[in-house]
N, C-alpha and C. Protein backbone atom coordinates (compact mmCIF):
# COMPACT_ATOMS: atom_id res chain seq x y z
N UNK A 1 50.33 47.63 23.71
CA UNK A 1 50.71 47.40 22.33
C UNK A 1 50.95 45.91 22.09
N UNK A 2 52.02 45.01 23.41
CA UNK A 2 52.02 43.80 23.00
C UNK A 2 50.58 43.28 22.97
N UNK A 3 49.50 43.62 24.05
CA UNK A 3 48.35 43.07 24.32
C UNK A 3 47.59 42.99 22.92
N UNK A 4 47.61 44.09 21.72
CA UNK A 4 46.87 44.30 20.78
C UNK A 4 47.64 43.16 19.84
N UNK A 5 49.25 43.57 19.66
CA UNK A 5 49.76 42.12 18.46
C UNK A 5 49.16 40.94 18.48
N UNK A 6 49.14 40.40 20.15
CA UNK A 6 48.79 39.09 20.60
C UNK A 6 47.11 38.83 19.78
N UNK A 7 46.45 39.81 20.36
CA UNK A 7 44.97 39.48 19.77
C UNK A 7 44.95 39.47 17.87
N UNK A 8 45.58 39.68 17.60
CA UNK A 8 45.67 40.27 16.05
C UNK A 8 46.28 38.79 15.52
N UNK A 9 47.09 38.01 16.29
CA UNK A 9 47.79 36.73 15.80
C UNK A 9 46.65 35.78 16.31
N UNK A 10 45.99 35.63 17.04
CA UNK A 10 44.81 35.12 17.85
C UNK A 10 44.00 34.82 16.76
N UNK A 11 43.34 35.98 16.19
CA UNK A 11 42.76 36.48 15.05
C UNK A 11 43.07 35.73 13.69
N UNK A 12 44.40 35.92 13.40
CA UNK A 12 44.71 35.37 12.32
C UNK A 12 44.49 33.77 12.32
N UNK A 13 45.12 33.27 13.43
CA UNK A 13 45.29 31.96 13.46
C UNK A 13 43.75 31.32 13.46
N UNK A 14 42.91 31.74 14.08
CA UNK A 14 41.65 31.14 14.10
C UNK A 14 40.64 30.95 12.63
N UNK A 15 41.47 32.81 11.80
CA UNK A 15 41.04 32.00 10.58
C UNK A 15 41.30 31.56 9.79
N UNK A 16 43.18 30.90 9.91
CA UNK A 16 43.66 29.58 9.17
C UNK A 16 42.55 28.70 9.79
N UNK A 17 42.52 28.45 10.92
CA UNK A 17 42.04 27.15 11.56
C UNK A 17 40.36 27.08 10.57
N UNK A 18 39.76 28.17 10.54
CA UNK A 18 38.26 27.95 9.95
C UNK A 18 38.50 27.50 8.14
N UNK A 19 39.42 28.28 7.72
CA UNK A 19 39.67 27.58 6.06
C UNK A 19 40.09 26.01 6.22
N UNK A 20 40.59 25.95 7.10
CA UNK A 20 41.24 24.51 7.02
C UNK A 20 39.92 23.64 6.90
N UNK A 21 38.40 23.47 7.15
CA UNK A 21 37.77 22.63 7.65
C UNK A 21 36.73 23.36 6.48
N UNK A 22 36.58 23.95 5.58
CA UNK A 22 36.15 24.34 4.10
C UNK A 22 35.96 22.77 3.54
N UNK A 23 35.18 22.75 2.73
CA UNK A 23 34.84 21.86 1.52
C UNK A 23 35.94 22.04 0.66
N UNK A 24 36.71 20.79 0.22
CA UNK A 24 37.55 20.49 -0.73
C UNK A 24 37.20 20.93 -1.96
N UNK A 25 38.12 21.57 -3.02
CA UNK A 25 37.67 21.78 -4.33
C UNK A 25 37.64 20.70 -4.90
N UNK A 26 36.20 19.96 -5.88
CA UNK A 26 36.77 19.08 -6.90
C UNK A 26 37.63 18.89 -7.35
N UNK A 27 37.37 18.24 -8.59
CA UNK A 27 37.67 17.62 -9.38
C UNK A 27 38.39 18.48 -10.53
N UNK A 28 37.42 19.30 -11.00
CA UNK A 28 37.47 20.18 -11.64
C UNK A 28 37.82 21.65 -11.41
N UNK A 29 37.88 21.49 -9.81
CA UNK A 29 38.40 23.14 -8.92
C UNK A 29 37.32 23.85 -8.85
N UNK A 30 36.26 23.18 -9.01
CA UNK A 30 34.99 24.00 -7.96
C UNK A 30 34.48 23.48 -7.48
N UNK A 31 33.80 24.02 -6.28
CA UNK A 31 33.47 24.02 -5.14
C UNK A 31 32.44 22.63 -4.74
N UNK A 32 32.33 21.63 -4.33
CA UNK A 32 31.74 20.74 -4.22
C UNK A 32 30.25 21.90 -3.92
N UNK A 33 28.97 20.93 -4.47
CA UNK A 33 27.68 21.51 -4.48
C UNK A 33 26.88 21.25 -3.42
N UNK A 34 26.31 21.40 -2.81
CA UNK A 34 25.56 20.72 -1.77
C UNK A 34 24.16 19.67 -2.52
N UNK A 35 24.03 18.13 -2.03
CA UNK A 35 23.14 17.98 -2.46
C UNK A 35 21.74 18.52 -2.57
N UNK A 36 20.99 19.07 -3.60
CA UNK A 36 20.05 18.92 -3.88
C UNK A 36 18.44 17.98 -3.80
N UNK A 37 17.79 19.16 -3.13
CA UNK A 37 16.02 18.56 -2.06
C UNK A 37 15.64 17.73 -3.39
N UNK A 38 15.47 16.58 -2.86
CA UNK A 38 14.54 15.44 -3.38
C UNK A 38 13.37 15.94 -4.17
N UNK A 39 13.07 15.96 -5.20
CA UNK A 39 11.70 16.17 -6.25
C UNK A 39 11.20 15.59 -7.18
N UNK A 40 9.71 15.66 -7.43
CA UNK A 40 9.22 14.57 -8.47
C UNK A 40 9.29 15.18 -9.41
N UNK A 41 9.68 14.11 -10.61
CA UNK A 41 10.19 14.50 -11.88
C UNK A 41 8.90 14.90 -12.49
N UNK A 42 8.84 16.04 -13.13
CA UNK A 42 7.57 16.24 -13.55
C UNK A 42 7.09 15.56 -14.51
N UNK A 43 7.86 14.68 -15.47
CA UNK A 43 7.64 13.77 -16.74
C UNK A 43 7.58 12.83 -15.40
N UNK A 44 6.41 11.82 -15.50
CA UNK A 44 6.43 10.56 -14.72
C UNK A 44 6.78 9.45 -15.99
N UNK A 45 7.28 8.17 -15.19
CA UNK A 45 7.75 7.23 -15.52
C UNK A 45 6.54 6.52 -16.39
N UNK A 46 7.08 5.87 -17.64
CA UNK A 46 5.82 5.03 -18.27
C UNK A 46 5.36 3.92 -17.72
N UNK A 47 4.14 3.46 -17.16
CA UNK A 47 3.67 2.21 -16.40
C UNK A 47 3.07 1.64 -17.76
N UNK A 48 3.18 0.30 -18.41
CA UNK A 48 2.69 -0.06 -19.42
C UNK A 48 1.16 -0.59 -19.31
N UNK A 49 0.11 0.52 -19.46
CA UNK A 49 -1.31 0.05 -19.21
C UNK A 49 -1.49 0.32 -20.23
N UNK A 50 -2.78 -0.10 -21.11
CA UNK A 50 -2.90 -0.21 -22.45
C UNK A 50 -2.89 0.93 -22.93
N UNK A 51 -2.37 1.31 -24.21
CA UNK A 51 -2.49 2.16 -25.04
C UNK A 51 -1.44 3.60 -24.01
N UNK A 52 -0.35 3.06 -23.08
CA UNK A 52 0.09 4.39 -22.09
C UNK A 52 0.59 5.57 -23.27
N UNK A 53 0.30 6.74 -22.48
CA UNK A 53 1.08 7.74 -23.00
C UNK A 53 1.52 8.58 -21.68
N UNK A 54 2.52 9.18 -22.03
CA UNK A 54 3.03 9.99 -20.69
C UNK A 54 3.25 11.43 -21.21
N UNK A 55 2.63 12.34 -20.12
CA UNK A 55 3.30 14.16 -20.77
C UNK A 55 3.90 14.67 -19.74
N UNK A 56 4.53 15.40 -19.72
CA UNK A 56 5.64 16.27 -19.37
C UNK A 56 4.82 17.70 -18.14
N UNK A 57 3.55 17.39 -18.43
CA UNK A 57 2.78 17.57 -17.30
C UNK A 57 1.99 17.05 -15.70
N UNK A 58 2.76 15.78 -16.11
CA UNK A 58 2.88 14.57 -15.05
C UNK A 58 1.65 13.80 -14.73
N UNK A 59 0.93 13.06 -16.04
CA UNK A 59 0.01 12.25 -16.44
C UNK A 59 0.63 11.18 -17.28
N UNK A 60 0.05 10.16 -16.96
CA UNK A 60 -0.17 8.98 -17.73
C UNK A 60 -1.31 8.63 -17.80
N UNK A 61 -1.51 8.34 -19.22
CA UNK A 61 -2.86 8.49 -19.94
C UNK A 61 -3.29 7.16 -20.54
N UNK A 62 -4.44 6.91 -20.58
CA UNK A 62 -4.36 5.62 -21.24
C UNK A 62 -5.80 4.83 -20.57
N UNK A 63 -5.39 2.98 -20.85
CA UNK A 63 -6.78 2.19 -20.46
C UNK A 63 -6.71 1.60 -19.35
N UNK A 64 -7.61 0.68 -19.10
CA UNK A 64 -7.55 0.21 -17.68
C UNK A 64 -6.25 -0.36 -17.12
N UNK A 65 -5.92 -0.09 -16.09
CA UNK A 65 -4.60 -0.94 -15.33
C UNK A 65 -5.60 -2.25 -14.34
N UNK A 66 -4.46 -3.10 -14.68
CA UNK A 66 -4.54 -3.96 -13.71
C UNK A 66 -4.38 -4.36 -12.66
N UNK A 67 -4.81 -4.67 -11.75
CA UNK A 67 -4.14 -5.00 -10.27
C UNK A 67 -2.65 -4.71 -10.25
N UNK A 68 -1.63 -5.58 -11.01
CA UNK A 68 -0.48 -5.27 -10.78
C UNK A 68 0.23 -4.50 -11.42
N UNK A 69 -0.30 -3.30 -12.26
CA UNK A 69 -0.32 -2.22 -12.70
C UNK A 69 -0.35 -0.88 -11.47
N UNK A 70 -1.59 -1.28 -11.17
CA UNK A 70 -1.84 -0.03 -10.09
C UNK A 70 -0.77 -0.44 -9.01
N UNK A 71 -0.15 -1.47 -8.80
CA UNK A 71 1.00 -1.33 -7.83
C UNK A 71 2.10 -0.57 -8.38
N UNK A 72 2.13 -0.96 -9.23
CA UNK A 72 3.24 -0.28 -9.97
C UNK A 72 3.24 0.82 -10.59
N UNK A 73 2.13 1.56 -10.71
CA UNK A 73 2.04 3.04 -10.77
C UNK A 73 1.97 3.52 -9.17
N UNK A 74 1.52 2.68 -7.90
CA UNK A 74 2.32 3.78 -7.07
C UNK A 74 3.57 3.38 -6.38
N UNK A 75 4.25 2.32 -6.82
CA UNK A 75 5.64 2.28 -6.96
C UNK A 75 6.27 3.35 -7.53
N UNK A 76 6.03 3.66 -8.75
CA UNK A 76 6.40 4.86 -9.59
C UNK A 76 6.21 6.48 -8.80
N UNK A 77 5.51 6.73 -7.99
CA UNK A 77 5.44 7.76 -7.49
C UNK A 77 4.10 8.33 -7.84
N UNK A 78 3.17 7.94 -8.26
CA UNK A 78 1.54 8.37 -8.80
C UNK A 78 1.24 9.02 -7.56
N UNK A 79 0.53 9.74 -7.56
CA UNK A 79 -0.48 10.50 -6.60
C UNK A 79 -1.85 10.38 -7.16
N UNK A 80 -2.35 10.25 -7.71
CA UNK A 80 -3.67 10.56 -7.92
C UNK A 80 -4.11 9.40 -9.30
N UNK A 81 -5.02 8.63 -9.22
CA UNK A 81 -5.88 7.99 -10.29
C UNK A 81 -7.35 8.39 -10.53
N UNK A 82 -7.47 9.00 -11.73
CA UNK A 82 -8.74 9.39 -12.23
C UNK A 82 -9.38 8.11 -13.28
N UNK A 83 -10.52 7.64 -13.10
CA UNK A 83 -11.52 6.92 -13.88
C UNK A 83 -12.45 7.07 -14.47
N UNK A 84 -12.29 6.89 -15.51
CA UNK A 84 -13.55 7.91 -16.37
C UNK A 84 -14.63 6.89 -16.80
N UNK A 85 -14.41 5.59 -16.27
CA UNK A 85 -15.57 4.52 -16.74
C UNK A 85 -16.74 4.64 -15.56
N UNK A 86 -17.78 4.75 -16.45
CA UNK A 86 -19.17 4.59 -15.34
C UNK A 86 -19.30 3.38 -14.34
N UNK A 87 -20.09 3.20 -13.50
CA UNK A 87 -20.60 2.55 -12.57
C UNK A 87 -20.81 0.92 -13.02
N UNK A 88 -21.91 1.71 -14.22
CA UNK A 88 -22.45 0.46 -15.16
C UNK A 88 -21.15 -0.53 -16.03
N UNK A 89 -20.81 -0.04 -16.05
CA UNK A 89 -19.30 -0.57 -16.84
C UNK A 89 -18.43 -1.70 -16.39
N UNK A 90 -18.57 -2.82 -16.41
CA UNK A 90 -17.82 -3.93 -15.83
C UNK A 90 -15.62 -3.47 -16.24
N UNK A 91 -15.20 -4.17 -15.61
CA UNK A 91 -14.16 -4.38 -15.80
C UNK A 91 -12.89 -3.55 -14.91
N UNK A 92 -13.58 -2.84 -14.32
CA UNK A 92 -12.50 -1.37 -12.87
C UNK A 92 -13.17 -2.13 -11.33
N UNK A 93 -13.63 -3.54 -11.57
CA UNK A 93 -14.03 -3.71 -9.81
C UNK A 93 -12.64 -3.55 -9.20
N UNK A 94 -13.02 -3.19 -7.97
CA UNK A 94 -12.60 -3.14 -6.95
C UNK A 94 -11.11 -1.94 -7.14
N UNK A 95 -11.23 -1.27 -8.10
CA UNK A 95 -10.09 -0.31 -8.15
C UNK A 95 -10.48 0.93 -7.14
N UNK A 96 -11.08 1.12 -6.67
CA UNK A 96 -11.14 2.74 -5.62
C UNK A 96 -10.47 2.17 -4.73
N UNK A 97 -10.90 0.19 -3.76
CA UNK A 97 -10.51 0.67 -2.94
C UNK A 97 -8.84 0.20 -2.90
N UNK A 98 -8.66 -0.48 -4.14
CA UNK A 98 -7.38 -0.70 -4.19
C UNK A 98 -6.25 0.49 -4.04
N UNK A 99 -6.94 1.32 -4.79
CA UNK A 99 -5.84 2.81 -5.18
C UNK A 99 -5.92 3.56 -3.61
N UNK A 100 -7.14 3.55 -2.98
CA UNK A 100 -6.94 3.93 -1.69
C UNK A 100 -6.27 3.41 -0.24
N UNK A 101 -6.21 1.95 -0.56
CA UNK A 101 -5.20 1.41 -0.36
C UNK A 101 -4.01 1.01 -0.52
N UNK A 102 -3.72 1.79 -1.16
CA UNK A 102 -1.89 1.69 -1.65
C UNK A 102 -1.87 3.57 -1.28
N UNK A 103 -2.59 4.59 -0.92
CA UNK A 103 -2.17 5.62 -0.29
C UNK A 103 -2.33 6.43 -1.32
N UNK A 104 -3.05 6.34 -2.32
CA UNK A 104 -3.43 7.43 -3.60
C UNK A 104 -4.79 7.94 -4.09
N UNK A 105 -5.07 9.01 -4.41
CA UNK A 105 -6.19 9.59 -4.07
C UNK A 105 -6.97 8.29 -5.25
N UNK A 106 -8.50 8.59 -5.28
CA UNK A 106 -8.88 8.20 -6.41
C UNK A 106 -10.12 9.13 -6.78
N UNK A 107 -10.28 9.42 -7.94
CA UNK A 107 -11.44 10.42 -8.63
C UNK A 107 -12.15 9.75 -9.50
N UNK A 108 -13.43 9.66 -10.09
CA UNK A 108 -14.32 9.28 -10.45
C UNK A 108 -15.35 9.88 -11.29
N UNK A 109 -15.01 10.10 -12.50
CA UNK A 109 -15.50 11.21 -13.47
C UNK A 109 -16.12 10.34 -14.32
N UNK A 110 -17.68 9.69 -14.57
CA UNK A 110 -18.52 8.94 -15.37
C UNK A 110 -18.45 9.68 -16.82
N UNK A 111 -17.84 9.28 -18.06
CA UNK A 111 -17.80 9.27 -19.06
C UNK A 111 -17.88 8.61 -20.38
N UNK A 112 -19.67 8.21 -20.07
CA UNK A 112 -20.24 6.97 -20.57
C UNK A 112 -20.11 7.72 -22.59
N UNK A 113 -18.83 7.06 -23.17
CA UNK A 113 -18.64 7.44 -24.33
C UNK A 113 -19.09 9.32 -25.18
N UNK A 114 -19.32 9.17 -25.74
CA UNK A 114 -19.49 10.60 -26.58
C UNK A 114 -20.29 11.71 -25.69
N UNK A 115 -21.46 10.98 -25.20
CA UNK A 115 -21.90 11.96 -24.55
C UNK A 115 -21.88 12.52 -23.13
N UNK A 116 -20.35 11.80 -22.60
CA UNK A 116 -20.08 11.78 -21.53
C UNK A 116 -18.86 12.87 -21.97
N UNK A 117 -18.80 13.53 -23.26
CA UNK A 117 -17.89 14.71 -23.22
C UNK A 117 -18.34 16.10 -22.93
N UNK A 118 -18.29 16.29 -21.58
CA UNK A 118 -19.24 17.62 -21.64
C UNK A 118 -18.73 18.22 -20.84
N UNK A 119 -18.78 19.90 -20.81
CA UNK A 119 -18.04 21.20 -20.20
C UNK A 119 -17.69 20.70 -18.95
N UNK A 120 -19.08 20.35 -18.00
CA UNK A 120 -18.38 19.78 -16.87
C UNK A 120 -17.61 19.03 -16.39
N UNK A 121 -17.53 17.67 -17.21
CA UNK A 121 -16.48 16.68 -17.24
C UNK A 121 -15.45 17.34 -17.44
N UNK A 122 -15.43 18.17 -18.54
CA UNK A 122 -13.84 18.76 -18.19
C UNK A 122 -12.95 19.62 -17.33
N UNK A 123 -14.49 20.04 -16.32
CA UNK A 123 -14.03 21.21 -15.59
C UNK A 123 -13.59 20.28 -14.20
N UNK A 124 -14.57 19.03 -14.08
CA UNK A 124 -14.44 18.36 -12.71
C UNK A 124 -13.03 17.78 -12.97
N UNK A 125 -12.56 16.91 -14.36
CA UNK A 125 -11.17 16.48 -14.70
C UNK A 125 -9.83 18.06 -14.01
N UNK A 126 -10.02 19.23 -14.45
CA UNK A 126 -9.60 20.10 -14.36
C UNK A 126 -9.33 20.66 -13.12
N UNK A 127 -10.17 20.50 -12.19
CA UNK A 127 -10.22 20.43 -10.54
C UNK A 127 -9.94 19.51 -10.22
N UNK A 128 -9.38 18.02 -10.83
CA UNK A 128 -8.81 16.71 -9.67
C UNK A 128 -7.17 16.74 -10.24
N UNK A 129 -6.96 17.32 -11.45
CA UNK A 129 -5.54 17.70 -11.40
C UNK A 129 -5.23 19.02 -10.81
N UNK A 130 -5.79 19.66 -10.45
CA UNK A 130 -5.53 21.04 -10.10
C UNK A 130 -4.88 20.67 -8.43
N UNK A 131 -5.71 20.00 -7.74
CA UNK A 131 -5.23 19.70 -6.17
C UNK A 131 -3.77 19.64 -5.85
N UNK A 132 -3.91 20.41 -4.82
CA UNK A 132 -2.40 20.16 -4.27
C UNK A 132 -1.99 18.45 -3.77
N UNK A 133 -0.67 18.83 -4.76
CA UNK A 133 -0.29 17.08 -4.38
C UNK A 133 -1.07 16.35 -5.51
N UNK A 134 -1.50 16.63 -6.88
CA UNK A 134 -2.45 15.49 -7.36
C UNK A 134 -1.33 15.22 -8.36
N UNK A 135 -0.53 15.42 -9.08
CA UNK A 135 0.29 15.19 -9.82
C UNK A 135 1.68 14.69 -9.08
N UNK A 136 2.37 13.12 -9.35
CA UNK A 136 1.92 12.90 -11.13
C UNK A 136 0.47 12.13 -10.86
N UNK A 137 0.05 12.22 -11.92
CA UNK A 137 -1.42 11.32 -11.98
C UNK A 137 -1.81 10.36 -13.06
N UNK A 138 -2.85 9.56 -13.42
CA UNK A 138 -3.27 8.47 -14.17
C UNK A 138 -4.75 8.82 -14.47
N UNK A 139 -4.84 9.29 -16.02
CA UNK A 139 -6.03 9.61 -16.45
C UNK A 139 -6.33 8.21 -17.42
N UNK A 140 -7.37 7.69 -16.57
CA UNK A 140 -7.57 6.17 -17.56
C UNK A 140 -9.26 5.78 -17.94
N UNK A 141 -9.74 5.13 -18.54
CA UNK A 141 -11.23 4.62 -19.28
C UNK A 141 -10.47 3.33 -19.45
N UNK A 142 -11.24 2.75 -20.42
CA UNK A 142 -11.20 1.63 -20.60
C UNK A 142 -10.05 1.04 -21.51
N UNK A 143 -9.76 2.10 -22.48
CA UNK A 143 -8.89 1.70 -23.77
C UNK A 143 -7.93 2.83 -23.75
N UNK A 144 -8.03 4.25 -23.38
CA UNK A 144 -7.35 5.84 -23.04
C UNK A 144 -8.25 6.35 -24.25
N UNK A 145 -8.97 6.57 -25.43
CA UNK A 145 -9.92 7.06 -25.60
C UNK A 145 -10.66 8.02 -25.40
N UNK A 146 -11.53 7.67 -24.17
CA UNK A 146 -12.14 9.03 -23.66
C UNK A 146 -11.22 9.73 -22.93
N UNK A 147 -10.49 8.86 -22.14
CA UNK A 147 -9.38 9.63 -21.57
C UNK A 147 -8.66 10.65 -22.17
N UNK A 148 -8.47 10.54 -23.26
CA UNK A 148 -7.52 11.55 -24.55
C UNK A 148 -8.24 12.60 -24.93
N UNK A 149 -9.63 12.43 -25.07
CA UNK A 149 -10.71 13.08 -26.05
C UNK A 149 -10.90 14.21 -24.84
N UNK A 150 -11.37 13.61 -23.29
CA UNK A 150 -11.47 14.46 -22.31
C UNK A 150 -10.36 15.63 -21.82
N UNK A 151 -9.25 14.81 -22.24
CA UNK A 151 -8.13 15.98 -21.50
C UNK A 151 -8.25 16.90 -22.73
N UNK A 152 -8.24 17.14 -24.53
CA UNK A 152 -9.12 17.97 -25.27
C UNK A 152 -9.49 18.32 -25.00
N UNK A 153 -10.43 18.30 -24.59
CA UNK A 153 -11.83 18.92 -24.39
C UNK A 153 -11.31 20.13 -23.04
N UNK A 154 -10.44 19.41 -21.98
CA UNK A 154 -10.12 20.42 -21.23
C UNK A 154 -9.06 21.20 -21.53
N UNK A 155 -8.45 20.96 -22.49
CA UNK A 155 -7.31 22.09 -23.12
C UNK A 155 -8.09 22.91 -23.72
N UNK A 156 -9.44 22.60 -23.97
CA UNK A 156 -9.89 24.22 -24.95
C UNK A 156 -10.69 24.50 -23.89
N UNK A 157 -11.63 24.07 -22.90
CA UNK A 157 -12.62 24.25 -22.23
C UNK A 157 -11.75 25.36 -20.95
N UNK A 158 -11.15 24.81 -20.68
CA UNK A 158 -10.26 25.49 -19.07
C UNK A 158 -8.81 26.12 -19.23
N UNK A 159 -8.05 25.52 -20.35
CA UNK A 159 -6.68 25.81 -20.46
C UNK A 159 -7.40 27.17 -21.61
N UNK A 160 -7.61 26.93 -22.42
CA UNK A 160 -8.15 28.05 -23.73
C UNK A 160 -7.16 27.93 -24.78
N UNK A 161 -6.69 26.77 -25.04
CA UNK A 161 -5.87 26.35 -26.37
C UNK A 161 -7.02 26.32 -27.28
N UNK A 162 -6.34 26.72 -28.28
CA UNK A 162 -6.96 26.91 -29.75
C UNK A 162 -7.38 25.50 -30.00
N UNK A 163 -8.86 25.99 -31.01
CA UNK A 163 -9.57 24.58 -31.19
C UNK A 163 -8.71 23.12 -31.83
N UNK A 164 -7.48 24.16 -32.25
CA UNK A 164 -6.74 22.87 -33.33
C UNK A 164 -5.88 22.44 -32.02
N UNK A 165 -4.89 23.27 -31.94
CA UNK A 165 -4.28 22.77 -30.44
C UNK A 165 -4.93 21.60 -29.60
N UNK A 166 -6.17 21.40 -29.52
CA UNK A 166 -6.95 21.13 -28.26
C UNK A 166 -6.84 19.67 -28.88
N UNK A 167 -7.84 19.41 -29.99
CA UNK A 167 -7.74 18.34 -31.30
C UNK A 167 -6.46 17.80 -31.47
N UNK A 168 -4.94 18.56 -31.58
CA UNK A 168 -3.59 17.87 -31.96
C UNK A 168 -3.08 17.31 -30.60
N UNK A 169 -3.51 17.87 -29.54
CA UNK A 169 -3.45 17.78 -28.02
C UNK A 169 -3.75 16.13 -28.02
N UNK A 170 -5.18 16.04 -28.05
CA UNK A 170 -5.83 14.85 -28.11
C UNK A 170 -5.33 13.43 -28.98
N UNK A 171 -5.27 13.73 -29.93
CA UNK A 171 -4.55 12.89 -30.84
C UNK A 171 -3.37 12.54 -30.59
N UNK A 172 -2.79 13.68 -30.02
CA UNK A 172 -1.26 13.10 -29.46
C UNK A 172 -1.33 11.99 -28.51
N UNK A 173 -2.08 12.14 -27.67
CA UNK A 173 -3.04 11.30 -26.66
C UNK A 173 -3.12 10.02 -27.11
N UNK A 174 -3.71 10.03 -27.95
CA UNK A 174 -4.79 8.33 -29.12
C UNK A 174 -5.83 8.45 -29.24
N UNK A 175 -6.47 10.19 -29.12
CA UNK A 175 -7.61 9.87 -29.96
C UNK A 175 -7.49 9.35 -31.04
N UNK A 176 -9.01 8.07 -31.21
CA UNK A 176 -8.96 8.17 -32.87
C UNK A 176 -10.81 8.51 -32.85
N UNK A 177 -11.25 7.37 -32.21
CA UNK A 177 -12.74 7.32 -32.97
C UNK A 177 -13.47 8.28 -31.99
N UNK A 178 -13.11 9.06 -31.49
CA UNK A 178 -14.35 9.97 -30.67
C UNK A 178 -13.63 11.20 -31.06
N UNK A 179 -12.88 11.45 -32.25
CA UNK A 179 -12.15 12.56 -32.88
C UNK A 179 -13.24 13.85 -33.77
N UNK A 180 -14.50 12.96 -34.42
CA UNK A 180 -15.10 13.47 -34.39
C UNK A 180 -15.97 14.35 -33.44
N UNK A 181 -16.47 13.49 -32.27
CA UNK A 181 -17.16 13.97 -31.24
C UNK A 181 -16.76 14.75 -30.51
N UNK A 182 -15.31 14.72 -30.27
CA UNK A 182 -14.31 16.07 -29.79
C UNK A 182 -14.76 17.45 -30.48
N UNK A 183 -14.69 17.26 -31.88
CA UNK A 183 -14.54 18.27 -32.44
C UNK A 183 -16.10 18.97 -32.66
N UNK A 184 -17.27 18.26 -33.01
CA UNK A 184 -18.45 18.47 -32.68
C UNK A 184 -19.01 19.28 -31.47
N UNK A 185 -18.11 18.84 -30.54
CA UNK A 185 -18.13 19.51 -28.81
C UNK A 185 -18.12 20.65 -29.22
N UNK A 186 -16.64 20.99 -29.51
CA UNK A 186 -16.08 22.32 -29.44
C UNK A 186 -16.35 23.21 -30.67
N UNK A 187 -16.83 22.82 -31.47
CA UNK A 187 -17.91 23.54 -32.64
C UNK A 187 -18.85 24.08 -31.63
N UNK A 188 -19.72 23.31 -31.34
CA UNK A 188 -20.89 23.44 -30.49
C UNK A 188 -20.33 24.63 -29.78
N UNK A 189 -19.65 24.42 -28.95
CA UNK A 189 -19.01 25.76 -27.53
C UNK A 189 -18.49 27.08 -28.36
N UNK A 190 -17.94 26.53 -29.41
CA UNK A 190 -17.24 27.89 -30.18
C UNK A 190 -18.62 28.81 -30.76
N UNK A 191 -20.03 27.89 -31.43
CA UNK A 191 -20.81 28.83 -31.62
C UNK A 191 -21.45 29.71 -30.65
N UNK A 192 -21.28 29.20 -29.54
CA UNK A 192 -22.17 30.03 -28.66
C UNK A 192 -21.21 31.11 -27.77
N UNK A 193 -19.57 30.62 -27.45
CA UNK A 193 -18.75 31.88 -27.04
C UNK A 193 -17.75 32.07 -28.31
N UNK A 194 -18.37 33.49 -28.38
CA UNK A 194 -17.17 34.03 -29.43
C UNK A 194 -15.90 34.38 -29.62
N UNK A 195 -15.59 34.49 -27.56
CA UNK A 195 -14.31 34.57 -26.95
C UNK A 195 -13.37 33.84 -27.07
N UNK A 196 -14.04 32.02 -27.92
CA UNK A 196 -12.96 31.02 -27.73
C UNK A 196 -11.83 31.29 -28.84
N UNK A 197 -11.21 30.26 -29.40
CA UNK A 197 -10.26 30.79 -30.32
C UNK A 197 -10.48 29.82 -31.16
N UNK A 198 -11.55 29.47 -32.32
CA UNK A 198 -12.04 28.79 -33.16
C UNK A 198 -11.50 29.15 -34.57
N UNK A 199 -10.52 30.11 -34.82
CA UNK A 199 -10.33 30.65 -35.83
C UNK A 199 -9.91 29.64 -37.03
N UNK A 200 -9.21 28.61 -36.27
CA UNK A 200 -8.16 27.59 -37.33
C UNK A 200 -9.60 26.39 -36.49
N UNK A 201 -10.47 26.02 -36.76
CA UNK A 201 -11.31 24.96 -36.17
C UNK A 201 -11.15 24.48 -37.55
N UNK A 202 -10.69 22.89 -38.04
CA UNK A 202 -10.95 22.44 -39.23
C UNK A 202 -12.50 21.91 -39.56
């Protein structure tokens, strides 16, 4: 009987001793939180390249960056730079191997103006954000332009936002002058699938 008290005070005392070494209550009398795993903000930070816009889908959109731009978008945490200016196109030298040298992917989607808006462009744009790890990212051309008009084009082409959606999408962007040619596109696509959602197409 004494043998059982003894273990029973044994008992007790060990679990004063374990409360004692508990996390302090705040401030406020609850429970301190444990910090919280490190994550990228899904809104990325604005890098000022011409014409930037930033969405909440973790793009920055816009025109060419400069050398000390692209440092500073992967200062910022960028993963991925997409270029939508052709080959022929002066003014992006030497950006692949810069961006691949600072440790960020780079993609290469030729979108030589209006008629460089086409299903596939939006589907290949649509597969280099899709990659694991590609976001946040930098969808850029020369001025953000096609850049704007293209990610359109892939909000109705791949996402299946309504033709106006796709258009207010874009504009939010900076489309201005390939606003027509956006919308021409997706006329075009809406006559031939009836599945799209052209109903409100202005």
């Amino acid at each position: 009987m004494l043998h059982r008290s003894s273990s029973i005070t044994f008992l007790l005392l060990a679990l004063v001793g374990a409360l004692a070494v508990l996390p302090h209550a705040g401030a406020e009398g609850t429970p301190e939180k444990p910090t919280a795993p490190e994550q990228i903000d899904p809104t990325p930070p604005l890098v000022p390249i011409p014409n930037a816009r930033v969405t909440q889908s973790g793009l920055l959109v816009g025109g060419q960056p400069s050398h000390t731009q692209l440092k500073a978008i992967q200062e910022a945490g960028y993963r991925t730079v997409v270029n939508l200016r052709p080959e022929s196109e002066r003014g992006d030298e030497g950006e692949a191997a810069a961006v691949q040298r600072m440790g960020m992917r780079y993609v290469s989607i030729p979108v030589p103006g209006a008629v460089g808006l086409t299903e596939q462009n939006a589907r290949a744009l649509a597969k280099a954000l899709q990659r694991r790890d590609a976001l946040p990212a930098v969808v850029h051309c020369s001025t953000g332009e096609r850049a704007a008009a293209l990610l359109g084009l892939k909000a109705f082409v791949v996402d299946r936002l309504s033709a106006t959606a796709s258009i207010d999408l874009a504009k939010g962007l900076g489309l201005t002058t390939l606003e027509a040619a956006l919308k021409e596109r997706i006329k075009a696509i809406c006559k031939r699938d009836k599945s799209r959602n052209c109903q409100d197409l202005p």
